[in-house]
N, C-alpha and C. Protein backbone atom coordinates (compact mmCIF):
# COMPACT_ATOMS: atom_id res chain seq x y z
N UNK A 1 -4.97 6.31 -15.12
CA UNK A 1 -4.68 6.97 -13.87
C UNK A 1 -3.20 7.33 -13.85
N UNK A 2 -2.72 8.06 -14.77
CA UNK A 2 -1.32 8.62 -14.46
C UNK A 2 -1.15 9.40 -13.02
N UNK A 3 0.13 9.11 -12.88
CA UNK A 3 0.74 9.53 -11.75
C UNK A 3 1.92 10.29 -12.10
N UNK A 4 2.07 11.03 -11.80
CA UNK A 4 3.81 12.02 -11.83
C UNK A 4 4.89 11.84 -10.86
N UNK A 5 4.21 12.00 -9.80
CA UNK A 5 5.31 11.96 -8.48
C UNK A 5 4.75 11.38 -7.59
N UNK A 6 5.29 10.18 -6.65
CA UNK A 6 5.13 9.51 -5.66
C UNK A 6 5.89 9.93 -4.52
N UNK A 7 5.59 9.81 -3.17
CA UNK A 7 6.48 10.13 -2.07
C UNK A 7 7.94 9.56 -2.19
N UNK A 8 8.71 9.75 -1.40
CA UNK A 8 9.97 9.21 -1.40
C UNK A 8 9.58 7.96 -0.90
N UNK A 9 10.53 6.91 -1.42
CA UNK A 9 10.70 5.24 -1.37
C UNK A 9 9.25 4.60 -1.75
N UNK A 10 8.92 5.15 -2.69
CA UNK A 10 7.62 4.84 -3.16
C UNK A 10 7.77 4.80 -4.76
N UNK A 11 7.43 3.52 -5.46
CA UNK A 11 6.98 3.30 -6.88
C UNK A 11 6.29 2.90 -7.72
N UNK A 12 5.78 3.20 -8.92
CA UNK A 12 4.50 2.47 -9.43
C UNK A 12 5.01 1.47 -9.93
N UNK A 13 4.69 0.09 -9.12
CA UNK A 13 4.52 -1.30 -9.42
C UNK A 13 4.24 -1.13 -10.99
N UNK A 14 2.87 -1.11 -10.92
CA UNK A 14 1.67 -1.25 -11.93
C UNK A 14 0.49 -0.21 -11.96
N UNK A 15 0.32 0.06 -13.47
CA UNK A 15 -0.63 0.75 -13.53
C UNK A 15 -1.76 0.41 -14.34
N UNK A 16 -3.51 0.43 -14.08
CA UNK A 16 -3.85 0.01 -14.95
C UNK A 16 -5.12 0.65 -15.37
N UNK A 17 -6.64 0.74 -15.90
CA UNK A 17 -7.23 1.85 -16.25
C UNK A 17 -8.33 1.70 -15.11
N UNK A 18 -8.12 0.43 -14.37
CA UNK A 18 -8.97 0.40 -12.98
C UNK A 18 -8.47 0.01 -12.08
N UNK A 19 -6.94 -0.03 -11.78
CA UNK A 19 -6.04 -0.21 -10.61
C UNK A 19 -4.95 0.66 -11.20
N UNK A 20 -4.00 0.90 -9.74
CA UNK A 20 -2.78 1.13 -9.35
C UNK A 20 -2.07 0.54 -8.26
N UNK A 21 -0.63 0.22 -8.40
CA UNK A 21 -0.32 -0.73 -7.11
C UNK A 21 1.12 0.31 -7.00
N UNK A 22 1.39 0.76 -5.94
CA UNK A 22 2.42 1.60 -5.73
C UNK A 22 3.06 0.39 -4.28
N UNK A 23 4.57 0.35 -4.42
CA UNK A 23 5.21 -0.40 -3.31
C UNK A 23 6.18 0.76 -2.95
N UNK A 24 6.60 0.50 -1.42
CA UNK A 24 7.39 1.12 -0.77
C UNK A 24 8.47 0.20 -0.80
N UNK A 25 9.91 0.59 -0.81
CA UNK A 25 11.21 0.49 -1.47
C UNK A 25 11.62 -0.73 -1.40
N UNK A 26 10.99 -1.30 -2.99
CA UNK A 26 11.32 -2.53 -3.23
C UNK A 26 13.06 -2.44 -3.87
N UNK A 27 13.51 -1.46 -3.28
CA UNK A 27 15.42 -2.21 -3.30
C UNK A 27 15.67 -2.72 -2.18
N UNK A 28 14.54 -2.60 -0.48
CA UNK A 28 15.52 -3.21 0.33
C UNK A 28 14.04 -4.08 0.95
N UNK A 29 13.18 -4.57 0.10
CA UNK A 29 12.06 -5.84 0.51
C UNK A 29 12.45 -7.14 -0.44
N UNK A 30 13.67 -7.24 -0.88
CA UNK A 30 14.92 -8.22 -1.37
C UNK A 30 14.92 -9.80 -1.42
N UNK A 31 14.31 -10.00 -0.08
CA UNK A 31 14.93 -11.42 0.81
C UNK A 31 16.07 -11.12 1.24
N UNK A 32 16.82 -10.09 0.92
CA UNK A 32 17.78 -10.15 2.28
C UNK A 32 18.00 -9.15 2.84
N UNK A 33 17.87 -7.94 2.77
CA UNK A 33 17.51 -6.93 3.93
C UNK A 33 16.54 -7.13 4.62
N UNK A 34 15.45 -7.20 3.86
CA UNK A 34 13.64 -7.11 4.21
C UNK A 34 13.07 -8.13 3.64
N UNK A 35 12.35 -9.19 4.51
CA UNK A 35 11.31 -9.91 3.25
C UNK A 35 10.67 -10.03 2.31
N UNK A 36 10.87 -10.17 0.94
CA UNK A 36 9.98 -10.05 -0.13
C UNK A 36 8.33 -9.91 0.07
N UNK A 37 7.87 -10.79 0.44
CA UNK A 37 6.38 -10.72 1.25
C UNK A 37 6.30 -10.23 1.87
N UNK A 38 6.65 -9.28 2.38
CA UNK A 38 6.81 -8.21 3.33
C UNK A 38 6.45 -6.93 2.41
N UNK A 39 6.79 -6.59 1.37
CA UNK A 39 6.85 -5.40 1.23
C UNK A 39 5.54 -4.78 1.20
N UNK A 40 5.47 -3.56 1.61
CA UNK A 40 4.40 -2.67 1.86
C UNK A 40 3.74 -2.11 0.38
N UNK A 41 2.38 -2.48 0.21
CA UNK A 41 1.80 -2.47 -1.09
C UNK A 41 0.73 -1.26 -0.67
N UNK A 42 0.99 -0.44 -2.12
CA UNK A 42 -0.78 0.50 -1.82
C UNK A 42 -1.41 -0.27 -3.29
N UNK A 43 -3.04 -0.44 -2.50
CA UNK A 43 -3.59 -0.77 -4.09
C UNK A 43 -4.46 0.60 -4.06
N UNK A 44 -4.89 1.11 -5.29
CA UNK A 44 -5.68 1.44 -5.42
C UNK A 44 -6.71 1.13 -6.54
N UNK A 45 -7.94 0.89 -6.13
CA UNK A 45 -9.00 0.07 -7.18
C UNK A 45 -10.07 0.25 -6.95
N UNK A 46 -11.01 0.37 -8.44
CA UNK A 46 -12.35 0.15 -8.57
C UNK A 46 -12.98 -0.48 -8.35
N UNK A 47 -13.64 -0.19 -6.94
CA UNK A 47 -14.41 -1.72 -6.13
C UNK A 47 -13.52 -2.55 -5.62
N UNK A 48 -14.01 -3.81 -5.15
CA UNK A 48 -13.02 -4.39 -3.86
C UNK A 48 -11.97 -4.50 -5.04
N UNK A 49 -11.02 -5.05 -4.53
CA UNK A 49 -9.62 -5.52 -4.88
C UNK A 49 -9.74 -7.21 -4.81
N UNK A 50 -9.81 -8.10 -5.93
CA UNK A 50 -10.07 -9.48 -6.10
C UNK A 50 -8.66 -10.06 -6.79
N UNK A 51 -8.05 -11.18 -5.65
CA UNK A 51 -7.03 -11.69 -5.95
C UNK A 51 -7.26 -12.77 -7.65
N UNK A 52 -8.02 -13.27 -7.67
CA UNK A 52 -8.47 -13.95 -8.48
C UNK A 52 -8.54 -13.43 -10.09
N UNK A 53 -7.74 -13.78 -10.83
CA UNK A 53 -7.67 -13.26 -12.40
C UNK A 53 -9.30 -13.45 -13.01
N UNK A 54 -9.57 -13.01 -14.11
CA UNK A 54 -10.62 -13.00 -14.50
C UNK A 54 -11.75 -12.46 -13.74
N UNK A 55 -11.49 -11.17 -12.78
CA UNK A 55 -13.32 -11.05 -12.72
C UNK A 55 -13.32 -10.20 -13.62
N UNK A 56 -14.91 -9.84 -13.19
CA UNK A 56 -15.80 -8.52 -13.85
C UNK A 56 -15.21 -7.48 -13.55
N UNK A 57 -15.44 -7.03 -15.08
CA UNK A 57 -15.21 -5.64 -14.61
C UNK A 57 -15.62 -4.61 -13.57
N UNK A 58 -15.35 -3.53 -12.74
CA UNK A 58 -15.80 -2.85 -11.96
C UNK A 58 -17.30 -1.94 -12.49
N UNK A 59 -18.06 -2.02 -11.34
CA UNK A 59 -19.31 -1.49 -12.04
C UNK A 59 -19.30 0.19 -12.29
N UNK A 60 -19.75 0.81 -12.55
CA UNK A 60 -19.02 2.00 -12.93
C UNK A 60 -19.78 2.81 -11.43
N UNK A 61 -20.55 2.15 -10.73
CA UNK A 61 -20.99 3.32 -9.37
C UNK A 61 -20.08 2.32 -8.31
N UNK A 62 -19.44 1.50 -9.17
CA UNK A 62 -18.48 1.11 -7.26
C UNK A 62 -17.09 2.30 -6.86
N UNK A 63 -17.02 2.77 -6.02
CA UNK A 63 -16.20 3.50 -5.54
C UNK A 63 -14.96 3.31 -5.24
N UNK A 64 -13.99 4.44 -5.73
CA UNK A 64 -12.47 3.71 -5.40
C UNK A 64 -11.91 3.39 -4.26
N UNK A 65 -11.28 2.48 -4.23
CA UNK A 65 -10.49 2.32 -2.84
C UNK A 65 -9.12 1.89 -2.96
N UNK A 66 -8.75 2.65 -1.48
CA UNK A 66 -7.46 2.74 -1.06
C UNK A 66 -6.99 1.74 -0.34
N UNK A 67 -6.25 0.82 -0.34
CA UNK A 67 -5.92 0.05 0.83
C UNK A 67 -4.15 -0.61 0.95
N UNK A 68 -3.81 -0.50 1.96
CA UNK A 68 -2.13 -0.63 2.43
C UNK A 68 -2.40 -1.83 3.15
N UNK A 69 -0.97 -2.64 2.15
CA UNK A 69 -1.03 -3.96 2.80
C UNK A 69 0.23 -4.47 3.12
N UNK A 70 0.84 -4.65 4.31
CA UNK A 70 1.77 -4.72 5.05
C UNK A 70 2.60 -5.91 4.47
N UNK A 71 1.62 -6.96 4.50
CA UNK A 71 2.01 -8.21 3.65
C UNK A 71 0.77 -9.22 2.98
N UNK A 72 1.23 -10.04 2.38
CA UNK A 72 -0.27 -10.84 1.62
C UNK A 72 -1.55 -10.73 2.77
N UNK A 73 -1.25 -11.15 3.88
CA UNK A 73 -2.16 -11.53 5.02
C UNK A 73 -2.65 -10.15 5.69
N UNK A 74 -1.73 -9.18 5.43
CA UNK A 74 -1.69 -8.46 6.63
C UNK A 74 -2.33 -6.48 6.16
N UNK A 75 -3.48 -6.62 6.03
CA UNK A 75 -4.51 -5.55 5.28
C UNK A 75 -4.71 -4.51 6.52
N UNK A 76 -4.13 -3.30 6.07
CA UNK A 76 -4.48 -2.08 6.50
C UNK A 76 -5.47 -1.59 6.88
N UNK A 77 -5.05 0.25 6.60
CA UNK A 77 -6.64 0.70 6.06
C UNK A 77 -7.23 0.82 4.70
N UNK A 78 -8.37 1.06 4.79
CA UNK A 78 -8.89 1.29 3.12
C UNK A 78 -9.73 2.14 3.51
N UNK A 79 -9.47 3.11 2.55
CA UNK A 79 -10.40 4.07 2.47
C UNK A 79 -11.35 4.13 0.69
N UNK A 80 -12.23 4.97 0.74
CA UNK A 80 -12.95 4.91 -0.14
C UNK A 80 -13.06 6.28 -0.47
N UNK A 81 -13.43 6.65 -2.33
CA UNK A 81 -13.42 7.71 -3.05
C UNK A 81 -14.90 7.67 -4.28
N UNK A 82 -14.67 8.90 -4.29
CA UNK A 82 -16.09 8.45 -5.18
C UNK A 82 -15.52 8.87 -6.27
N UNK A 83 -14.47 9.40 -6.55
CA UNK A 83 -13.44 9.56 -8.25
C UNK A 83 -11.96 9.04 -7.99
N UNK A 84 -11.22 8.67 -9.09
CA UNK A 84 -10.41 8.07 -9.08
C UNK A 84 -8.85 9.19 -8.52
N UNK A 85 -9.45 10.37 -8.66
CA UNK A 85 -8.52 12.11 -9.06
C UNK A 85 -7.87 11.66 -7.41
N UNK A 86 -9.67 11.55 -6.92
CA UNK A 86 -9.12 11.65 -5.38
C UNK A 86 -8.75 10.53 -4.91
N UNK A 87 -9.12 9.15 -5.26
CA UNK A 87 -8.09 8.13 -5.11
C UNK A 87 -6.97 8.56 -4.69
N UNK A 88 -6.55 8.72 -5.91
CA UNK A 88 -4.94 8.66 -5.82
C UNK A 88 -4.64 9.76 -5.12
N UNK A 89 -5.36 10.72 -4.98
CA UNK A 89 -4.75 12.02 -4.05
C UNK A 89 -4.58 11.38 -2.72
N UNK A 90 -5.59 10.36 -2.70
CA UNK A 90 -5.69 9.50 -1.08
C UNK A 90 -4.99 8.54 -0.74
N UNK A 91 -4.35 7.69 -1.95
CA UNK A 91 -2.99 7.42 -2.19
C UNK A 91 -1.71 7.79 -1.76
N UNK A 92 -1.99 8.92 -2.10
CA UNK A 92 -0.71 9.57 -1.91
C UNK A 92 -0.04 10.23 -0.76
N UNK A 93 -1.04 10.35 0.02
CA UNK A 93 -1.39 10.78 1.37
C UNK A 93 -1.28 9.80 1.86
N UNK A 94 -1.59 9.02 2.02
CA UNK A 94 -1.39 7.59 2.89
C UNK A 94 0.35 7.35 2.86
N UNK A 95 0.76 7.08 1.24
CA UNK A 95 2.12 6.81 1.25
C UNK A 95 2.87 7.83 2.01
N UNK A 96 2.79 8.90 1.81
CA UNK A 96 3.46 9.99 2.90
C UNK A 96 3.12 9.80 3.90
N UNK A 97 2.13 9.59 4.44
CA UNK A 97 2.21 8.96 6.24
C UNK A 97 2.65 7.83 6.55
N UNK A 98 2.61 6.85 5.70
CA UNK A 98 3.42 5.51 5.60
C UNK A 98 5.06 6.02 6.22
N UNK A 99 5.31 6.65 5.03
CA UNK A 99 7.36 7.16 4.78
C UNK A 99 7.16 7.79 5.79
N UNK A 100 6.10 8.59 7.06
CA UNK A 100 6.81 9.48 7.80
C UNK A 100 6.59 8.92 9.11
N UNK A 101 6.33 7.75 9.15
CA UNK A 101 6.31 6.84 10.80
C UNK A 101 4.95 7.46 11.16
N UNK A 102 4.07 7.85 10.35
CA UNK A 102 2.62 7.88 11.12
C UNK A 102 1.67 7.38 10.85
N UNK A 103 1.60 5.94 10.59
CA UNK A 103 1.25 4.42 10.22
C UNK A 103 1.34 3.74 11.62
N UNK A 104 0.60 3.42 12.11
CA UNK A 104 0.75 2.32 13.45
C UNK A 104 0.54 1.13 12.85
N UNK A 105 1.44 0.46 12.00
CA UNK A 105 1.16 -0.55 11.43
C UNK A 105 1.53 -2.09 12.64
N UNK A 106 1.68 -1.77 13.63
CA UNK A 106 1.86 -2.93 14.90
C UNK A 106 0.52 -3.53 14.62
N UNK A 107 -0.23 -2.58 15.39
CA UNK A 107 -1.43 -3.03 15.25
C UNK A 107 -1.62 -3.99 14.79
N UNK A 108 -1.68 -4.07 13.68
CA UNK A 108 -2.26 -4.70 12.50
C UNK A 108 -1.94 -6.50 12.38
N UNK A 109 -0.79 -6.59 13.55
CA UNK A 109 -0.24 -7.59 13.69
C UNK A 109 -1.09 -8.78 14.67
N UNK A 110 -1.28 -9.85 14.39
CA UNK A 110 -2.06 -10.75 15.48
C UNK A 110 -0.96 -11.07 16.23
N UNK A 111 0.20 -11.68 15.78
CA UNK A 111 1.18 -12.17 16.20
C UNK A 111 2.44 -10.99 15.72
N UNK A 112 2.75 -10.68 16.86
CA UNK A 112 3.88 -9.38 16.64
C UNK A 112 5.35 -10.32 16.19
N UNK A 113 6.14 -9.61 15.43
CA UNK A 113 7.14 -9.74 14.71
C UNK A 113 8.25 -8.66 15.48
N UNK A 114 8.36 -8.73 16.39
CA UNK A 114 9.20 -7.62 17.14
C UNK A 114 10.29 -7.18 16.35
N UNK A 115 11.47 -8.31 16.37
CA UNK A 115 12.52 -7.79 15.16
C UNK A 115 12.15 -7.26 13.83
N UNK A 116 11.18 -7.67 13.28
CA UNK A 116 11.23 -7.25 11.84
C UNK A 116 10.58 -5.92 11.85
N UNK A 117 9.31 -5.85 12.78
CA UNK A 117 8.93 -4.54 12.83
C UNK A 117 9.87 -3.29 14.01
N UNK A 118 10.63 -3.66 14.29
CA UNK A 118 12.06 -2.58 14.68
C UNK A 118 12.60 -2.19 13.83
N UNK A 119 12.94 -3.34 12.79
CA UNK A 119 13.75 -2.70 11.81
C UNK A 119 12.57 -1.89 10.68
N UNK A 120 11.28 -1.91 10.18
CA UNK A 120 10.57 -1.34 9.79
C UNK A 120 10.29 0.18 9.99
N UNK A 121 10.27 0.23 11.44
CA UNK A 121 10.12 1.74 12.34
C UNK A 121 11.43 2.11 12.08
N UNK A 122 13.01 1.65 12.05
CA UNK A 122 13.88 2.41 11.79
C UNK A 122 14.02 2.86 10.55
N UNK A 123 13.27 2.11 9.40
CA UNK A 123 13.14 1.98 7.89
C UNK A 123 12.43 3.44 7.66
N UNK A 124 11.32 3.29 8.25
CA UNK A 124 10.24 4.77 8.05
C UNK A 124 10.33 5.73 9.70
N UNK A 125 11.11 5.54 9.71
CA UNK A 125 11.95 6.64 11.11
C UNK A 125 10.52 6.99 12.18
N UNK A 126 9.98 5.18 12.39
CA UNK A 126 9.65 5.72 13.50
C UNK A 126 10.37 4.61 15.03
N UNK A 127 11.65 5.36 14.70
CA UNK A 127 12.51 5.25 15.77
C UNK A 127 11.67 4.29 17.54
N UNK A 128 11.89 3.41 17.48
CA UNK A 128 11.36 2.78 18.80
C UNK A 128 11.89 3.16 19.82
């Protein structure tokens, strides 16, 4: 799954022949600007996404998916593809709405983080 160009503050982690993990700007998710566990992850993968080393391989009719994860705990959306082309086209689209403050990633919060997500919205300019 090559990639050429990613949005701005966006990079390929990892690439692999049934994942991709693209992070948003791991120069300032540090531990000391921004929390390391914090940083904003896209996976994209064949069939669910399994923390656990060693599974099976993906079956070849499971469908790709997209999913943005705020932090270990803290899971987005995911969307789903039935080729990998458009994966990442869906990828990529996501990361550009990520970088352009049109992510309501509050939401997503059980317990709001007020400071950290202020400075987040000023990060991806969506200005509070």
């Amino acid at each position: 799954m090559p990639i050429d160009s990613v949005p701005d503050g966006w990079s390929v982690w990892s690439e692999e022949p049934t994942t991709l993990v693209l992070v948003y700007r791991p120069d300032v998710f540090d531990s000391e600007a921004f929390p390391a566990p914090c940083l904003p992850t896209l996976y994209v993968t064949r069939g669910r996404r399994q923390r656990r080393p060693g599974r099976p391989e993906p079956d070849p009719d499971d469908p790709w998916r997209v999913t943005l994860f705020l932090e270990p705990e803290i899971e987005g959306e995911t969307r789903e593809y039935d080729d990998r082309d458009a994966a990442l086209d869906g990828a990529l689209e996501l990361a550009r709405a990520f970088t352009a403050g049109e992510i309501d990633y509050r939401t997503l919060y059980q317990q709001p983080r007020a400071a950290y997500l202020d400075r987040l919205d000023t990060l991806t300019g969506r200005e509070t």
